[in-house]
Protein backbone atom coordinates (compact mmCIF):
# COMPACT_ATOMS: atom_id res chain seq x y z
CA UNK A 1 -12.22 -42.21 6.91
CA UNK A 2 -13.71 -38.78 8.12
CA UNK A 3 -11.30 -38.87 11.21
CA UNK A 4 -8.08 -39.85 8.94
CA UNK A 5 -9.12 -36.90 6.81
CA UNK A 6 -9.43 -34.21 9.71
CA UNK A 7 -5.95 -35.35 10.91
CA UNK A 8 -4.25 -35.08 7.44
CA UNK A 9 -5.56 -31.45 7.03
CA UNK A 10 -4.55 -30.39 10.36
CA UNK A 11 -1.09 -31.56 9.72
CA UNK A 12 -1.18 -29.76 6.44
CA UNK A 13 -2.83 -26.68 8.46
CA UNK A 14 0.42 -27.28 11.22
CA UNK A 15 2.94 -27.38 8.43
CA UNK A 16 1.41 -24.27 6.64
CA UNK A 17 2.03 -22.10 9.49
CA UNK A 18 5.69 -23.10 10.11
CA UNK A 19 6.42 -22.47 6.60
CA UNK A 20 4.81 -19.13 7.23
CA UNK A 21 6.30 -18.36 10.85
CA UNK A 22 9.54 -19.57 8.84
CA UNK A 23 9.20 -16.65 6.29
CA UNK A 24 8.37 -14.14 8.87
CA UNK A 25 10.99 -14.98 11.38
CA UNK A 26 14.01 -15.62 8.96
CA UNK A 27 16.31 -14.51 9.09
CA UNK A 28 17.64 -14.14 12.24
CA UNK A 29 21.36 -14.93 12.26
CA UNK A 30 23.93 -14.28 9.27
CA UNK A 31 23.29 -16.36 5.83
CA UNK A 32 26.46 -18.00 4.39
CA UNK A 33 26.74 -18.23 0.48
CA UNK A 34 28.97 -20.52 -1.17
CA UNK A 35 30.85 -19.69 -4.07
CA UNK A 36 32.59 -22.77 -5.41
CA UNK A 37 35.04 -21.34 -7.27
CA UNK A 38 38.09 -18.88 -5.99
CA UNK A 39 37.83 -15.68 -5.22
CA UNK A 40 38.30 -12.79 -7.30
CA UNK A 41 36.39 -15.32 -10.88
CA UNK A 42 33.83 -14.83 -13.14
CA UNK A 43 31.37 -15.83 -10.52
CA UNK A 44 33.00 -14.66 -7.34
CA UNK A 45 32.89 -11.03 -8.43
CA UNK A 46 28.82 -11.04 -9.12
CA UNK A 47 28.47 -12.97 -5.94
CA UNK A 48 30.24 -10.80 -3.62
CA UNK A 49 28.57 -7.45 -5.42
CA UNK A 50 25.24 -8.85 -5.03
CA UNK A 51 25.79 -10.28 -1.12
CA UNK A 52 26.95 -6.42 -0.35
CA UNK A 53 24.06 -4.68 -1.62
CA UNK A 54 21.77 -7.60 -0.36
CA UNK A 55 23.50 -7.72 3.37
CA UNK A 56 22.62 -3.53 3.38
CA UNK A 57 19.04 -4.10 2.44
CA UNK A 58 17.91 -6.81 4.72
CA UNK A 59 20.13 -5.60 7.80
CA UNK A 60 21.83 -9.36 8.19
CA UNK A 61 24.91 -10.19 7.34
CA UNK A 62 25.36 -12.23 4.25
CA UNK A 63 29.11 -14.17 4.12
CA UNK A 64 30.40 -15.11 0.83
CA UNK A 65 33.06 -18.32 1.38
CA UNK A 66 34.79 -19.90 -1.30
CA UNK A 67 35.16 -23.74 -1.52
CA UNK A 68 37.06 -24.31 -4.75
CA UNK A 69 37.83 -27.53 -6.20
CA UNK A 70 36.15 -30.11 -8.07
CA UNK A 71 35.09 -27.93 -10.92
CA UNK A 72 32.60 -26.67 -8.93
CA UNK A 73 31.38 -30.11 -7.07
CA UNK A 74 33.26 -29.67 -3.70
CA UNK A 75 31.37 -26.36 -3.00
CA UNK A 76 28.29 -28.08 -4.72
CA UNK A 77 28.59 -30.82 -2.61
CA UNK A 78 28.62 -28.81 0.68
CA UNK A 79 25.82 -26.85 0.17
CA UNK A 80 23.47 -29.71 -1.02
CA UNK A 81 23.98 -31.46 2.26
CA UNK A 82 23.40 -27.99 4.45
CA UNK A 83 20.41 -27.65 6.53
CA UNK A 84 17.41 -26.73 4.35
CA UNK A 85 16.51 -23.52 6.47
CA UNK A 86 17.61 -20.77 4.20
CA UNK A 87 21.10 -20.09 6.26
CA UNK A 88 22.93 -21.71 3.10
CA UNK A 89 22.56 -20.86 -0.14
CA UNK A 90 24.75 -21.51 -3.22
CA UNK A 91 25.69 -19.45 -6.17
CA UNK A 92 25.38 -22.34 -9.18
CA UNK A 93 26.81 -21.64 -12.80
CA UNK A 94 27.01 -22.98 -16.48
CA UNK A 95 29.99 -25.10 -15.41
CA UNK A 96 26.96 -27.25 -12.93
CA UNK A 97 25.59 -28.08 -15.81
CA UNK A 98 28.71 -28.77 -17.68
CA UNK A 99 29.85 -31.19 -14.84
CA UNK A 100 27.45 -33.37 -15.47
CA UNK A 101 29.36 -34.73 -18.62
CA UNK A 102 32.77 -34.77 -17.67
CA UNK A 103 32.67 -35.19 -13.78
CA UNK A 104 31.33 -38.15 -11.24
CA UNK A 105 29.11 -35.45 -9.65
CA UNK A 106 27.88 -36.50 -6.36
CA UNK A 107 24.29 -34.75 -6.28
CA UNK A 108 22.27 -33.78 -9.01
CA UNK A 109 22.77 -30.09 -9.96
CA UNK A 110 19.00 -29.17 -10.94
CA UNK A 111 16.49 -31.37 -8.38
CA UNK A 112 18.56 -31.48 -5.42
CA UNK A 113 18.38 -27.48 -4.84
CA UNK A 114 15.37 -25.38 -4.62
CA UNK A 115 16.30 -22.71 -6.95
CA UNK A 116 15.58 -18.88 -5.87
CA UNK A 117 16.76 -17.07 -9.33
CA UNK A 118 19.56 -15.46 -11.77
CA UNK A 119 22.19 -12.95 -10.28
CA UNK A 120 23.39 -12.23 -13.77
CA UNK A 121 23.34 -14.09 -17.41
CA UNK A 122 27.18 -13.71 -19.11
CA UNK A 123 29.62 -12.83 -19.87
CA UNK A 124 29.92 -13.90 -23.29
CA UNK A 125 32.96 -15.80 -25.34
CA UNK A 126 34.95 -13.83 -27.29
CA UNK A 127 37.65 -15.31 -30.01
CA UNK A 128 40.70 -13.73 -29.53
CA UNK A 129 43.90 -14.06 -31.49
CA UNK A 130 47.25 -12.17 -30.74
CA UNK A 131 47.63 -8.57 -32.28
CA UNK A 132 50.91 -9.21 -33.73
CA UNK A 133 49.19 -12.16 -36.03
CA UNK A 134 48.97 -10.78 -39.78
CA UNK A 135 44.78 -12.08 -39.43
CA UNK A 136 42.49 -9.45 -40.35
CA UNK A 137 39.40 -11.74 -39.58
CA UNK A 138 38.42 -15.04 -38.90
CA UNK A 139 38.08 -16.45 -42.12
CA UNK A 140 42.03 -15.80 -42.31
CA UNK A 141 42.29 -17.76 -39.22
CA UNK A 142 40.88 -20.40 -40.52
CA UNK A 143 42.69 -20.67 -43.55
CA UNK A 144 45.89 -20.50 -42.26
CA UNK A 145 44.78 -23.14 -39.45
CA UNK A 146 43.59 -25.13 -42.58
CA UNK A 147 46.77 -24.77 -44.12
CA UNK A 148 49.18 -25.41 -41.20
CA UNK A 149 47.05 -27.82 -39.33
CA UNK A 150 50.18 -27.86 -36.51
CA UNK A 151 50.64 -24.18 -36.34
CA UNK A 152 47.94 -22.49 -34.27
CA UNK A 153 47.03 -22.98 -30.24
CA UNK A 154 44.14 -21.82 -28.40
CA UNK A 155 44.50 -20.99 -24.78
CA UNK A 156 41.57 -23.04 -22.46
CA UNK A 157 40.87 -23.22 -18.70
CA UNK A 158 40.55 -27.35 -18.92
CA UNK A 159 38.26 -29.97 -20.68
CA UNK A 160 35.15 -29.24 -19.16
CA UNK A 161 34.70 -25.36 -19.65
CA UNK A 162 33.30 -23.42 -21.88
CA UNK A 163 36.28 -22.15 -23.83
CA UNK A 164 37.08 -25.42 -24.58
CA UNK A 165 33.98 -26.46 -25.71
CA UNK A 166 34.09 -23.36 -28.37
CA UNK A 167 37.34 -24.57 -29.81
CA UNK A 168 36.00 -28.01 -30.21
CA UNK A 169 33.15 -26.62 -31.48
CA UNK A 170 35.24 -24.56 -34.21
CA UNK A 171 37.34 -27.29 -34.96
CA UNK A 172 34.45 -29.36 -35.99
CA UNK A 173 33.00 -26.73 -37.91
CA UNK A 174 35.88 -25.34 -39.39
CA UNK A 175 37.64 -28.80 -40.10
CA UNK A 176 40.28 -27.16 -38.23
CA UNK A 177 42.99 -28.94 -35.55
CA UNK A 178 43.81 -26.18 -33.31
CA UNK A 179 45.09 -27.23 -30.45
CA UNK A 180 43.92 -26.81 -26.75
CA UNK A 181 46.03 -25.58 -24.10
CA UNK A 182 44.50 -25.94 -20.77
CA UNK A 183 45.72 -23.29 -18.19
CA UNK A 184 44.46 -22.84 -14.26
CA UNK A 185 41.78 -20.47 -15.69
CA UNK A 186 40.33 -18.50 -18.41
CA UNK A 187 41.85 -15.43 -17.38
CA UNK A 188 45.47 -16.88 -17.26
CA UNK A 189 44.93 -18.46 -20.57
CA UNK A 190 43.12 -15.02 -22.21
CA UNK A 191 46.46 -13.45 -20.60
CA UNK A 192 49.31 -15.60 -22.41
CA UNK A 193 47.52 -14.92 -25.90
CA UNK A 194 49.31 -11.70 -25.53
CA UNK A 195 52.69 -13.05 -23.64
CA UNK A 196 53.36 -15.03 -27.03
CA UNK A 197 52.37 -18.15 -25.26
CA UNK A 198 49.52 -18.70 -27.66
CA UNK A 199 47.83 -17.90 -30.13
CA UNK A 200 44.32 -17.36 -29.83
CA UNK A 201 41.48 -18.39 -27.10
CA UNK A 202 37.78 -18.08 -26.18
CA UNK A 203 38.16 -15.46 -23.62
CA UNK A 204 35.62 -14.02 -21.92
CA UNK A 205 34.33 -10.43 -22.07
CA UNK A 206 35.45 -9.06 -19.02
CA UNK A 207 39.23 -10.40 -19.74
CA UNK A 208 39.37 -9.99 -23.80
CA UNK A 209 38.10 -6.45 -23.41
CA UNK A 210 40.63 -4.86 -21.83
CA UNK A 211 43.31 -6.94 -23.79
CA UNK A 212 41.60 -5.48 -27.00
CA UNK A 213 41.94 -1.75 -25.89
CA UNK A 214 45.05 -2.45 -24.91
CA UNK A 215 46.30 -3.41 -28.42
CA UNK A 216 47.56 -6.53 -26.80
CA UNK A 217 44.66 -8.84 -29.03
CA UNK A 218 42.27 -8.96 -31.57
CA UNK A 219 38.82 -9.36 -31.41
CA UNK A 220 37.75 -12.02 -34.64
CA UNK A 221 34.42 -13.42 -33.37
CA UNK A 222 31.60 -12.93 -30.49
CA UNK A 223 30.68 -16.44 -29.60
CA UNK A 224 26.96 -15.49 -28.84
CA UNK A 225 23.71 -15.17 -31.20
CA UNK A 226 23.51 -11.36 -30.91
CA UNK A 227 26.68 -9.36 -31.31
CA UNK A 228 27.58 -7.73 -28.05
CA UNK A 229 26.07 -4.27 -26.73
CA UNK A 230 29.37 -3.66 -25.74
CA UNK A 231 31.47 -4.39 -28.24
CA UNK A 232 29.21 -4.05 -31.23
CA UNK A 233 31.68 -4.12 -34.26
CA UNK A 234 32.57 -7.83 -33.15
CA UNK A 235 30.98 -9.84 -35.69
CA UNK A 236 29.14 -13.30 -34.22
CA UNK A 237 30.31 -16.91 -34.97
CA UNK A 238 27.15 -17.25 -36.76
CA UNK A 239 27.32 -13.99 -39.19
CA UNK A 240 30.70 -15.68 -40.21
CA UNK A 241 29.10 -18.79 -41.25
CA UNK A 242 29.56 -20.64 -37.93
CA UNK A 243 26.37 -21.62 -36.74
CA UNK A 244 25.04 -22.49 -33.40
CA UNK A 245 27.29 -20.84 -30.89
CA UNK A 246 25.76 -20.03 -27.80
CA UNK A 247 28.76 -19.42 -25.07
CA UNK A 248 26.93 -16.78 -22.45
CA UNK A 249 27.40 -18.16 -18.84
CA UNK A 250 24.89 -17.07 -16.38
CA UNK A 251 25.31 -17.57 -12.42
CA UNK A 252 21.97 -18.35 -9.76
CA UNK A 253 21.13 -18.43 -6.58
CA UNK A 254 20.13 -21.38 -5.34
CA UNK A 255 19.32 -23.20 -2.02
CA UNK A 256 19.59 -26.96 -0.38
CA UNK A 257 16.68 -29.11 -1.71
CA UNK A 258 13.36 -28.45 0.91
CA UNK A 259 14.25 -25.09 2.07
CA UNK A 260 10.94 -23.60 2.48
CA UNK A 261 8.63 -22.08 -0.37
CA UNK A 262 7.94 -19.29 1.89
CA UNK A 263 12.16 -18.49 2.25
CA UNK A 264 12.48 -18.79 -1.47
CA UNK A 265 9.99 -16.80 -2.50
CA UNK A 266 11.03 -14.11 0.53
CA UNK A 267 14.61 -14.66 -1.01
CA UNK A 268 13.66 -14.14 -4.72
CA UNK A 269 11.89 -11.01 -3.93
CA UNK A 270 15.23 -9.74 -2.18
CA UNK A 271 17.46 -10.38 -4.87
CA UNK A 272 15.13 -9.19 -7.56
CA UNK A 273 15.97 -5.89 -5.50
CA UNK A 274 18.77 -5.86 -5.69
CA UNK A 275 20.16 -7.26 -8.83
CA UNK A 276 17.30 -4.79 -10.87
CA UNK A 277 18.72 -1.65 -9.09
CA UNK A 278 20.71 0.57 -11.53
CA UNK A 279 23.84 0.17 -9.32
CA UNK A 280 24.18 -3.28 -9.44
CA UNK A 281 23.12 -3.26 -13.36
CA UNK A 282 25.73 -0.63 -14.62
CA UNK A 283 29.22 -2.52 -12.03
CA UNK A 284 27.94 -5.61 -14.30
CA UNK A 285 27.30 -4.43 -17.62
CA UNK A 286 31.04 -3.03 -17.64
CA UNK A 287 31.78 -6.75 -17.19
CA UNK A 288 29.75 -8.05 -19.91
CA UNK A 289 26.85 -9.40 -17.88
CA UNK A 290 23.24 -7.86 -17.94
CA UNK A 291 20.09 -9.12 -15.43
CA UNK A 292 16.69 -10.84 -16.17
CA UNK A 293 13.43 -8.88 -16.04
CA UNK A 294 12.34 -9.19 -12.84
CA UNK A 295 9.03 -10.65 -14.18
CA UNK A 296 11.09 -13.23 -15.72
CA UNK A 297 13.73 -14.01 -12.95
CA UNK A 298 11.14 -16.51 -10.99
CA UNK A 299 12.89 -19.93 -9.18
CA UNK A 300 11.25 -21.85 -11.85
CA UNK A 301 12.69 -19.68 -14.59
CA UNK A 302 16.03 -20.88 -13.08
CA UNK A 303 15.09 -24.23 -12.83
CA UNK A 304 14.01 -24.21 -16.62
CA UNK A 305 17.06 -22.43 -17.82
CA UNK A 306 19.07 -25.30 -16.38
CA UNK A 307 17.05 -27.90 -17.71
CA UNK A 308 17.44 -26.59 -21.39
CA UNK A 309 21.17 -26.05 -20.77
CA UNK A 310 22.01 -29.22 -19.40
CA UNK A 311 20.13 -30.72 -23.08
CA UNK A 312 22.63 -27.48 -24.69
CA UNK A 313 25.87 -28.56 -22.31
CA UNK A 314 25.53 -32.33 -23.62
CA UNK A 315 25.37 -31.76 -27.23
CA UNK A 316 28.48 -29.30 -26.77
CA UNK A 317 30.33 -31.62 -24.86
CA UNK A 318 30.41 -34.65 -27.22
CA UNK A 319 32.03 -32.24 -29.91
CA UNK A 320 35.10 -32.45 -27.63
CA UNK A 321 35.83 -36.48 -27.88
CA UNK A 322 36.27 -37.05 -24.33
CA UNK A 323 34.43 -39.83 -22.78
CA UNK A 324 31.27 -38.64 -21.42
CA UNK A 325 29.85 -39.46 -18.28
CA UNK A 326 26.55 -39.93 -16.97
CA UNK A 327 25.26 -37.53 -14.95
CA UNK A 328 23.17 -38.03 -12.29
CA UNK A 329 19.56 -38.45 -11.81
């Protein structure tokens, strides 16, 4: 009994210092971070900002590469098989959690990564409608939707996406039937409410903005709790009398499943660095995003985030009447 005991705790001893020698030797060759969506989105540009200022500070190269597809799951799918030695991390989003309703998603998005932290929370969901529309607000909106249930379309990115979710979440609120157009993004779809080929859509900040100050659309509705530092003369869903709507994305940082404790916690002090610094907060508040305390932006305030989001994402998603799935345990 005494000699089983001596071995277990020198195999705990043995595995203590290659976690440390892990953290103190690592890293030693470039770290590769997948971005599952194209380049140039919502969470490519925070990624690649990020990876720059974090390459500088730890002298190793840090490679963003883009696997789109899936949603999301082919990059998410890659980087939950990758070695579990800190060389592959993976830049996770609201649509992970979203997947899990609408997709056959091979992993499971929360316990099969060891998460390191938050890059950025947003940007937020803003209802849009074309300028040339006679609507002064949204209650106008909705009474004309009311009114000509056939009339209005809202621009979306597909089915499982936030922007859809909103407008199922208006129609059911608003006993409304506006229709969903899906396009190959949000930014495509934001862009055709102001070629005429729409109406209206949940945009997002960093795409209705400009749009707005261009004259090209009005802004009816923030689809957050709290109006929009911003843009603070956007009214919320809720101060309009539609409550409940929480559409702010966030993306993480997140690594395989077993990477070390020692690597994530060297890796969450790194980005904390870097994502608190006033040049990486001011290139992402001009897109509508803003950064945890660094206090608060722990791997296990990740993790927790997720969890309550995932609850969030599944009560959104059966507003839109598409056959859920089960996501994966």
């Amino acid at each position: 009994m005494i000699e089983r005991l001596r071995l277990a705790l020198s195999a705990l001893a043995v595995l203590a210092a290659l976690t440390s020698a892990s953290a103190q030797d690592y890293p030693t060759r470039p770290i590769t971070l997948i971005v599952p969506f194209a380049a140039g989105g919502l969470t490519d540009v925070p990624v690649r900002v990020m990876a720059a200022m974090l390459q500088e500070r730890i002298g190793q190269s840090v490679i963003v590469e883009n696997k789109p597809g899936g949603s999301g799951t082919v990059g998410g799918a890659y980087a939950v098989r990758a070695a579990p030695d800190g060389y592959t991390l993976f830049a996770n989003s609201i649509a992970d959690v979203q997947n899990l309703y609408f997709l056959p998603v091979p992993y499971n998005a929360i316990d099969d990564f060891a998460m390191i932290g938050m890059i950025v929370e947003g940007p937020p969901l803003v209802l849009i409608v074309d300028a040339a529309l006679p609507y002064k607000s949204l209650a106008d909106m909705v009474a004309d939707a009311r009114a000509n249930p056939a009339k209005l379309s809202f621009g979306t990115s597909g089915p499982a996406t936030s922007p859809a979710m909103a407008l199922a979440q208006l129609n059911a609120l608003a006993k409304t039937e506006i229709a969903g157009v899906p396009y190959r993004g949000s930014g495509e779809a934001a862009r055709n409410v102001s070629g005429g080929g729409v109406q209206g859509a949940f945009a997002f900040y960093a795409q209705a903005k400009p749009l707005a100050d261009d004259n090209k659309v009005k802004a009816l509705a923030a689809a957050t709790p709290q109006r929009i530092p911003g843009w603070p003369e956007v009214p919320t869903m809720q101060e309009l009398g539609f409550p409940n709507f929480d559409y702010t994305g966030f993306v993480g940082l997140a690594a395989p499943a077993k990477t070390p404790p020692a690597v994530i916690a060297w890796l969450n002090k790194q980005l904390n660095e870097v994502v608190q610094s006033e040049a990486f907060r001011s290139r992402m508040a001009a897109l509508g995003m803003t950064v945890p305390a660094s206090a608060q932006n722990t791997p296990e305030y990740l993790t927790s985030y997720m969890r309550k989001e995932s609850v969030h994402q599944g009560e959104l998603a059966a507003l839109t009447g598409i056959k859920m799935t089960t996501p994966a345990r």
